[in-house]
Protein backbone atom coordinates (compact mmCIF):
# COMPACT_ATOMS: atom_id res chain seq x y z
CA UNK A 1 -7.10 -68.99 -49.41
CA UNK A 2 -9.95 -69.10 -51.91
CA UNK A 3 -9.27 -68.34 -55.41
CA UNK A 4 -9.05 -64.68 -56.81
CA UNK A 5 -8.65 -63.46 -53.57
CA UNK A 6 -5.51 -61.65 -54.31
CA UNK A 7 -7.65 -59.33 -56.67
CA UNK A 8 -10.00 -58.78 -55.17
CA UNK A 9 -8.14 -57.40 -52.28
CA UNK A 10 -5.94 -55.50 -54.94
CA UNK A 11 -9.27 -54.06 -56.05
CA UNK A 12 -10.34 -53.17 -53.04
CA UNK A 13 -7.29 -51.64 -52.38
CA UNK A 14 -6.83 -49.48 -55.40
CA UNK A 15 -10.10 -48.63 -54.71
CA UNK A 16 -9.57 -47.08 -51.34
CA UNK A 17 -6.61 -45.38 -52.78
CA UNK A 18 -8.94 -43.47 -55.27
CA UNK A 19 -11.05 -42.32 -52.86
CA UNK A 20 -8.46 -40.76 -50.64
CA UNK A 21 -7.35 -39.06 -53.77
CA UNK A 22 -10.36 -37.87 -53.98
CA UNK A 23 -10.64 -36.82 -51.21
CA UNK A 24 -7.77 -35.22 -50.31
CA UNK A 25 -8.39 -33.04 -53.78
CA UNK A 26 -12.24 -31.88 -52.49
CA UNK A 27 -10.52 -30.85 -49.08
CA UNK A 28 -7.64 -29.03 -51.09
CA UNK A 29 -10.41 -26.97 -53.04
CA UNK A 30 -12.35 -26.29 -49.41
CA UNK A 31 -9.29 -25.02 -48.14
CA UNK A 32 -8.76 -22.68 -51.17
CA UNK A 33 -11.96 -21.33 -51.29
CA UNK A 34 -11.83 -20.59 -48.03
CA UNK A 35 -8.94 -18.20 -47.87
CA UNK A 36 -9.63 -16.79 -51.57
CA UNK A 37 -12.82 -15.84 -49.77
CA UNK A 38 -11.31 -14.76 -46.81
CA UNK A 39 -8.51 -12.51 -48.55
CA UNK A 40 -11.06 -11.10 -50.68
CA UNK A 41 -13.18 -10.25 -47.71
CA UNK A 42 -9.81 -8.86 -46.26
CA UNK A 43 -9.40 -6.62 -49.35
CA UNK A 44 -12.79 -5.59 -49.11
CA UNK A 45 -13.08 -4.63 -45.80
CA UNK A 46 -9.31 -2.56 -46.51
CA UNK A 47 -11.09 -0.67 -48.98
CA UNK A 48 -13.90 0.40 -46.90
CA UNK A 49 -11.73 1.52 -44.04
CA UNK A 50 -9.61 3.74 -46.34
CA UNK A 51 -12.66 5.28 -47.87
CA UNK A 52 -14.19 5.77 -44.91
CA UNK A 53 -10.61 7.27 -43.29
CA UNK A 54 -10.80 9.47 -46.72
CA UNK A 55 -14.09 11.07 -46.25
CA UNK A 56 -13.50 11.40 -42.50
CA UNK A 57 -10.45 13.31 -43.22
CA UNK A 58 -12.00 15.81 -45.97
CA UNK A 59 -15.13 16.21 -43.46
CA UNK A 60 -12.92 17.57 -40.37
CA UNK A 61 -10.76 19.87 -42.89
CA UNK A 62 -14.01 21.23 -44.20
CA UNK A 63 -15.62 21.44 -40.69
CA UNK A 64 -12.86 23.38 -39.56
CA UNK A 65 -12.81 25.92 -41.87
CA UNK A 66 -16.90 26.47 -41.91
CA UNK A 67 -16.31 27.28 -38.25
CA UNK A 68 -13.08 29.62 -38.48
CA UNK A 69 -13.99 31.53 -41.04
CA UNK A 70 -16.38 34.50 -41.17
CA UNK A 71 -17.01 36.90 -44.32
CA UNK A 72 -19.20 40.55 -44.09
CA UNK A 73 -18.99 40.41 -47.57
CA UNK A 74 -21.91 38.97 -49.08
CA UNK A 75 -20.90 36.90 -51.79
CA UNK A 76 -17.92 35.23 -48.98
CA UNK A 77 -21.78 34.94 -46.52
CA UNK A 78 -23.31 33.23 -48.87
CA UNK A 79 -20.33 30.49 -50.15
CA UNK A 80 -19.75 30.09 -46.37
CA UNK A 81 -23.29 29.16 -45.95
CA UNK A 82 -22.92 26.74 -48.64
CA UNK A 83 -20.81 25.20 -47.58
CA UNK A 84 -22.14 24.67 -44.39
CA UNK A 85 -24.51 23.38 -46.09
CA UNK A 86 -22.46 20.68 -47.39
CA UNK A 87 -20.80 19.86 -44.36
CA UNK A 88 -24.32 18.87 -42.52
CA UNK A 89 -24.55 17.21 -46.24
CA UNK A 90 -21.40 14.93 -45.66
CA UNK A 91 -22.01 14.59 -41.92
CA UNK A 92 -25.34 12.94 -42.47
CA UNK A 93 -23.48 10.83 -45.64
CA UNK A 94 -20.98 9.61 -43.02
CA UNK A 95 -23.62 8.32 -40.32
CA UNK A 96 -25.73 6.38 -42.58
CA UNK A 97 -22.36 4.97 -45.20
CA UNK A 98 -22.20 1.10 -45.20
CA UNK A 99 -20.38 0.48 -48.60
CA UNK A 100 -17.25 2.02 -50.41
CA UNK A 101 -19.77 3.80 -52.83
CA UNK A 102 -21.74 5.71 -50.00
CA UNK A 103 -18.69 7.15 -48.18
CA UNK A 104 -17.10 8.54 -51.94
CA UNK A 105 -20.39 10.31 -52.26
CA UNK A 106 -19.65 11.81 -48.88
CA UNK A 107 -16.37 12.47 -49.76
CA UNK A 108 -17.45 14.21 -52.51
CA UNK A 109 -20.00 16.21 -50.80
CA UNK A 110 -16.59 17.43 -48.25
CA UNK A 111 -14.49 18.08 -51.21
CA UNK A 112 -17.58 20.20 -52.43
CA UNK A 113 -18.16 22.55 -49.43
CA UNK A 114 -13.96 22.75 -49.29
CA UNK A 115 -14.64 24.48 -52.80
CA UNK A 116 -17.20 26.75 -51.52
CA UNK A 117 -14.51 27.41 -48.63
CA UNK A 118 -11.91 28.39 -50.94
CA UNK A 119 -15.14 30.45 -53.50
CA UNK A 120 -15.59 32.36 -49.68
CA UNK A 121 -11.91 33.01 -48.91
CA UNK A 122 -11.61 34.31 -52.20
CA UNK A 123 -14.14 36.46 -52.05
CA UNK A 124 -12.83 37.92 -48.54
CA UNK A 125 -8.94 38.72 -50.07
CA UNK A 126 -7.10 35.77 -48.59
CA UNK A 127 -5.69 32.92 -49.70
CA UNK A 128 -7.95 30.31 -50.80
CA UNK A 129 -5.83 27.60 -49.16
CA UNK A 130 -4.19 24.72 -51.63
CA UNK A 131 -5.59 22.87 -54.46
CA UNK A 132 -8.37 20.57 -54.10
CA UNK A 133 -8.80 16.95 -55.92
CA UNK A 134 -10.99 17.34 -58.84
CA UNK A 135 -14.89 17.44 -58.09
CA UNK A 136 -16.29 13.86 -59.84
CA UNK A 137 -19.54 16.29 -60.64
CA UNK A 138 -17.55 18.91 -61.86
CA UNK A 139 -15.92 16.85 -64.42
CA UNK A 140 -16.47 18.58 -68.11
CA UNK A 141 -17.55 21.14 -66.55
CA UNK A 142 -15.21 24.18 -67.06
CA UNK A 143 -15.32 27.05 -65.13
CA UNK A 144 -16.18 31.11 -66.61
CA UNK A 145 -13.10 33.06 -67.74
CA UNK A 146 -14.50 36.69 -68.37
CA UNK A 147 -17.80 38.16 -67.38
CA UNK A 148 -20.89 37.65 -69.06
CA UNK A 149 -24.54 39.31 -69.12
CA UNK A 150 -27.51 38.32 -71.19
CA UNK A 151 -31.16 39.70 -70.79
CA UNK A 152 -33.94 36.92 -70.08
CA UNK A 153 -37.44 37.99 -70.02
CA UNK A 154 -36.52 41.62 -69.05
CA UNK A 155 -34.07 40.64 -66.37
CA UNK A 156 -30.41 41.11 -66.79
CA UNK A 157 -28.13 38.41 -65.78
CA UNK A 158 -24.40 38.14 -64.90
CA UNK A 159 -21.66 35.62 -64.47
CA UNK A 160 -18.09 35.21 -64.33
CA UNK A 161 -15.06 34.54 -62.97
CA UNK A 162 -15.05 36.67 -59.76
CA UNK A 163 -17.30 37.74 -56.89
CA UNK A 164 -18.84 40.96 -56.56
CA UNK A 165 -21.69 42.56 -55.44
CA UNK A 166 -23.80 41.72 -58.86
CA UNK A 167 -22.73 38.38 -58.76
CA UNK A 168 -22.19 36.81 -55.19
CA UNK A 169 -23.20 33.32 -55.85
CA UNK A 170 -20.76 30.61 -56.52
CA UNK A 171 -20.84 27.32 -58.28
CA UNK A 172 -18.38 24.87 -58.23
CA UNK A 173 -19.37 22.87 -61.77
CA UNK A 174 -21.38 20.05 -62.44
CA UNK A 175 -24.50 19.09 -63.76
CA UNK A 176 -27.97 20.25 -64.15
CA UNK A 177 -30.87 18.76 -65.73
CA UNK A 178 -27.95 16.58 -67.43
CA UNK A 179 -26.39 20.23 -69.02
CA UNK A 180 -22.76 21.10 -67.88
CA UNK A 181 -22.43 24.15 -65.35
CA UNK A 182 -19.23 26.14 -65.57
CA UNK A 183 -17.82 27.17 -62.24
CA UNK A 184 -18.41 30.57 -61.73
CA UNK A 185 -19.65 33.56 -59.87
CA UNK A 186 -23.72 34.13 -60.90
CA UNK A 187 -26.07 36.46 -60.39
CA UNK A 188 -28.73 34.03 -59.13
CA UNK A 189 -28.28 30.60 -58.41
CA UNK A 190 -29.87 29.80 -61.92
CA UNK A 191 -28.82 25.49 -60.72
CA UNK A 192 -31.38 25.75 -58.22
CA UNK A 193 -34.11 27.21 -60.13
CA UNK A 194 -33.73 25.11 -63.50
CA UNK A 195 -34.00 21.98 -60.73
CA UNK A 196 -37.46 23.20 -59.64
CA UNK A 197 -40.64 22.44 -60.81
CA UNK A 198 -43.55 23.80 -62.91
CA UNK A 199 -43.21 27.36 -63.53
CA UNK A 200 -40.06 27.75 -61.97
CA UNK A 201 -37.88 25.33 -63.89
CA UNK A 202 -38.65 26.60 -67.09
CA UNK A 203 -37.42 30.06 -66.06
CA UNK A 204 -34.35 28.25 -64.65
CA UNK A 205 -33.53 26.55 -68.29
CA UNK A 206 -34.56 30.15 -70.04
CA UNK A 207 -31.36 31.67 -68.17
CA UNK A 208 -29.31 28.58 -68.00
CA UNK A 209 -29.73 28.03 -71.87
CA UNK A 210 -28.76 31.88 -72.52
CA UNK A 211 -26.10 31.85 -70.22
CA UNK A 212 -24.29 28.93 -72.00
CA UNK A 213 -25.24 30.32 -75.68
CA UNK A 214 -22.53 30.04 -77.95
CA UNK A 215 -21.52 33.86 -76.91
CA UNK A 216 -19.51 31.60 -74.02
CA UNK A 217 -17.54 30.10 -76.37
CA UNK A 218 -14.30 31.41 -74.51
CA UNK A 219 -15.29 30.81 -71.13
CA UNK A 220 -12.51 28.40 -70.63
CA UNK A 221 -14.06 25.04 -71.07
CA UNK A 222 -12.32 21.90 -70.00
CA UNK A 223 -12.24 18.92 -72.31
CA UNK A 224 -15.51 17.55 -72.96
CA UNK A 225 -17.86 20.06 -71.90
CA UNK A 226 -18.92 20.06 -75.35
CA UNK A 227 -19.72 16.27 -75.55
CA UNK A 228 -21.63 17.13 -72.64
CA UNK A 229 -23.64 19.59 -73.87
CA UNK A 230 -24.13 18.23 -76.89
CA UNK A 231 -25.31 14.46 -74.99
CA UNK A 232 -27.90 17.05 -73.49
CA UNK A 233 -29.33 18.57 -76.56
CA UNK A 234 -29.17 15.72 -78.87
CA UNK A 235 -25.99 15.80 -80.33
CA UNK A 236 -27.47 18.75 -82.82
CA UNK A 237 -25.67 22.37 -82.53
CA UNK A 238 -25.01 22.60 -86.18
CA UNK A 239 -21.68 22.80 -87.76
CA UNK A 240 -18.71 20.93 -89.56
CA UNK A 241 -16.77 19.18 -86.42
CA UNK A 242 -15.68 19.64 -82.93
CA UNK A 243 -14.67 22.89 -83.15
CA UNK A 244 -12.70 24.99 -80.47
CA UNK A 245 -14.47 25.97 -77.91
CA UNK A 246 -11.88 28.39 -77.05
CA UNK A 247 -13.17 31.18 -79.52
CA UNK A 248 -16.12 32.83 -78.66
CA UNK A 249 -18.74 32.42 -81.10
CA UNK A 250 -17.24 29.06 -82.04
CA UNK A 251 -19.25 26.22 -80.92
CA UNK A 252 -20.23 22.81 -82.81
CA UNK A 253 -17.32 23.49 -85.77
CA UNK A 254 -19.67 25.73 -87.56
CA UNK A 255 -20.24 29.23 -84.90
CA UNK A 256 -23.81 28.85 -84.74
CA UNK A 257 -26.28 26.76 -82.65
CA UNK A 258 -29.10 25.42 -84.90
CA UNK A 259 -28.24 26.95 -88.66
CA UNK A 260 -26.20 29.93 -87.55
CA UNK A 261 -28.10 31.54 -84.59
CA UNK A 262 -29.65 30.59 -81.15
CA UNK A 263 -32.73 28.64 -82.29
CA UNK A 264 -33.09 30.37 -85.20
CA UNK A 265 -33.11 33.88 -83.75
CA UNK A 266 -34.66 33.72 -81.02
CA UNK A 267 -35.52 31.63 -77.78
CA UNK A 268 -38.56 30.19 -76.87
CA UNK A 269 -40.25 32.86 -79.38
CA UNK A 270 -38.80 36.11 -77.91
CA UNK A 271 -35.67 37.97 -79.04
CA UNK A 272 -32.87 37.50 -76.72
């Protein structure tokens, strides 16, 4: 046996050795990736199914009740309508949802004609049926809690908490031009018009902006509809702190919006 043989087959040998160590370790990491991938993909896939199952549930509750019910009275007509409305809305949501994200927003749009449901079976005397999960728009929002009417350009305007035959449109909260929206009863659907264009949206904001003066101080605003509205204006209504937004007249801290009136008397350069 030529010498050094021995070690160099002891090399060779521990050699090997490392390399099935080796290996064995890259394989180990494979296999772990692998079913880290696959559970997560499992997960995923979970999710999806119980958002879509979640929507899908809220869109057959809400298309049941758009085709049972039936109002004469105009204000129930016109929440019925929309939430049919809403219901095509979700419908089309549900066809074309691929992700988690897409069937919330139709899940949202169901849970939003359900509210126009219960606006319409109020407005006919019956029950409006049991609570609803929070609206995601709606969220700051508030809602009216005593009738309001301000004068815009010669035209009288009315909200509040109830239908009636001055006020048969109904919003559920949200958003508009990044302003909150109480829920309410309205006189015209002053969202829709302050989301036009030209002309038309700055006679929207006119009436939106007088409708949520400081005079609706006591409208029963949930927490941080005043962030909100302040985000929206600049963060500048005046005033010494938060305030309480449950008085009337008492919003900002200070009862005033701008230096102790509504733009310093006036809005947009007429008396309101």
């Amino acid at each position: 046996m030529p010498e050094g043989y021995d070690e160099i087959g002891a090399g060779t040998v521990d050699d090997m050795k490392v390399f099935l160590l080796l290996f064995l370790i890259i394989v180990a990491v494979v296999v772990i990736v692998a079913l880290t991938r696959r559970s997560g993909a499992a997960r995923e896939q979970t999710r999806l199914e119980d958002a879509r199952a979640e929507a899908q549930r809220w869109y057959e509750r809400l298309g049941g009740q758009v085709m049972n019910l039936h109002g004469d009275d105009p204000a129930a007509r016109q929440a019925l309508a929309d939430a049919s409305e809403r219901y095509n809305a979700a419908g089309g949501q549900l066809q074309q949802a691929r992700t988690v994200r897409q069937f919330e927003l139709a899940r949202e749009s169901a849970l939003e004609g359900l509210a126009y449901v219960r606006a319409a079976r109020t407005a006919m005397g019956i029950d409006p049926g049991p609570e609803l999960p929070p609206l995601t728009s709606a969220q700051g929002a508030g809602q009216l809690t005593r009738e309001r009417e301000v004068n815009v350009q010669g035209h009288q305007y009315k909200a509040g908490p109830q239908p009636g035959p001055e006020t048969p449109y109904y919003y559920p909260g949200g958003r508009v031009q990044g302003r909150p929206v109480p829920a309410g009863w309205y006189s015209t659907p002053v969202w829709k018009t302050a989301l036009g264009a030209g002309v038309g949206v700055l006679g929207g904001m006119l009436i939106f902006d007088a409708l949520l003066s400081p005079g609706f101080g006591d409208m029963g605003y949930g927490d941080g509809y005043q962030d909100g509205f302040q985000d929206a204006a600049g963060g500048d209504f005046g005033g010494d702190g938060p305030g309480d937004t449950s008085q009337a007249g008492d919003f900002g801290g200070g009862g005033d919006w701008g230096g102790g009136d509504f733009g310093g008397g006036d809005f947009g350069g007429g008396d309101i």
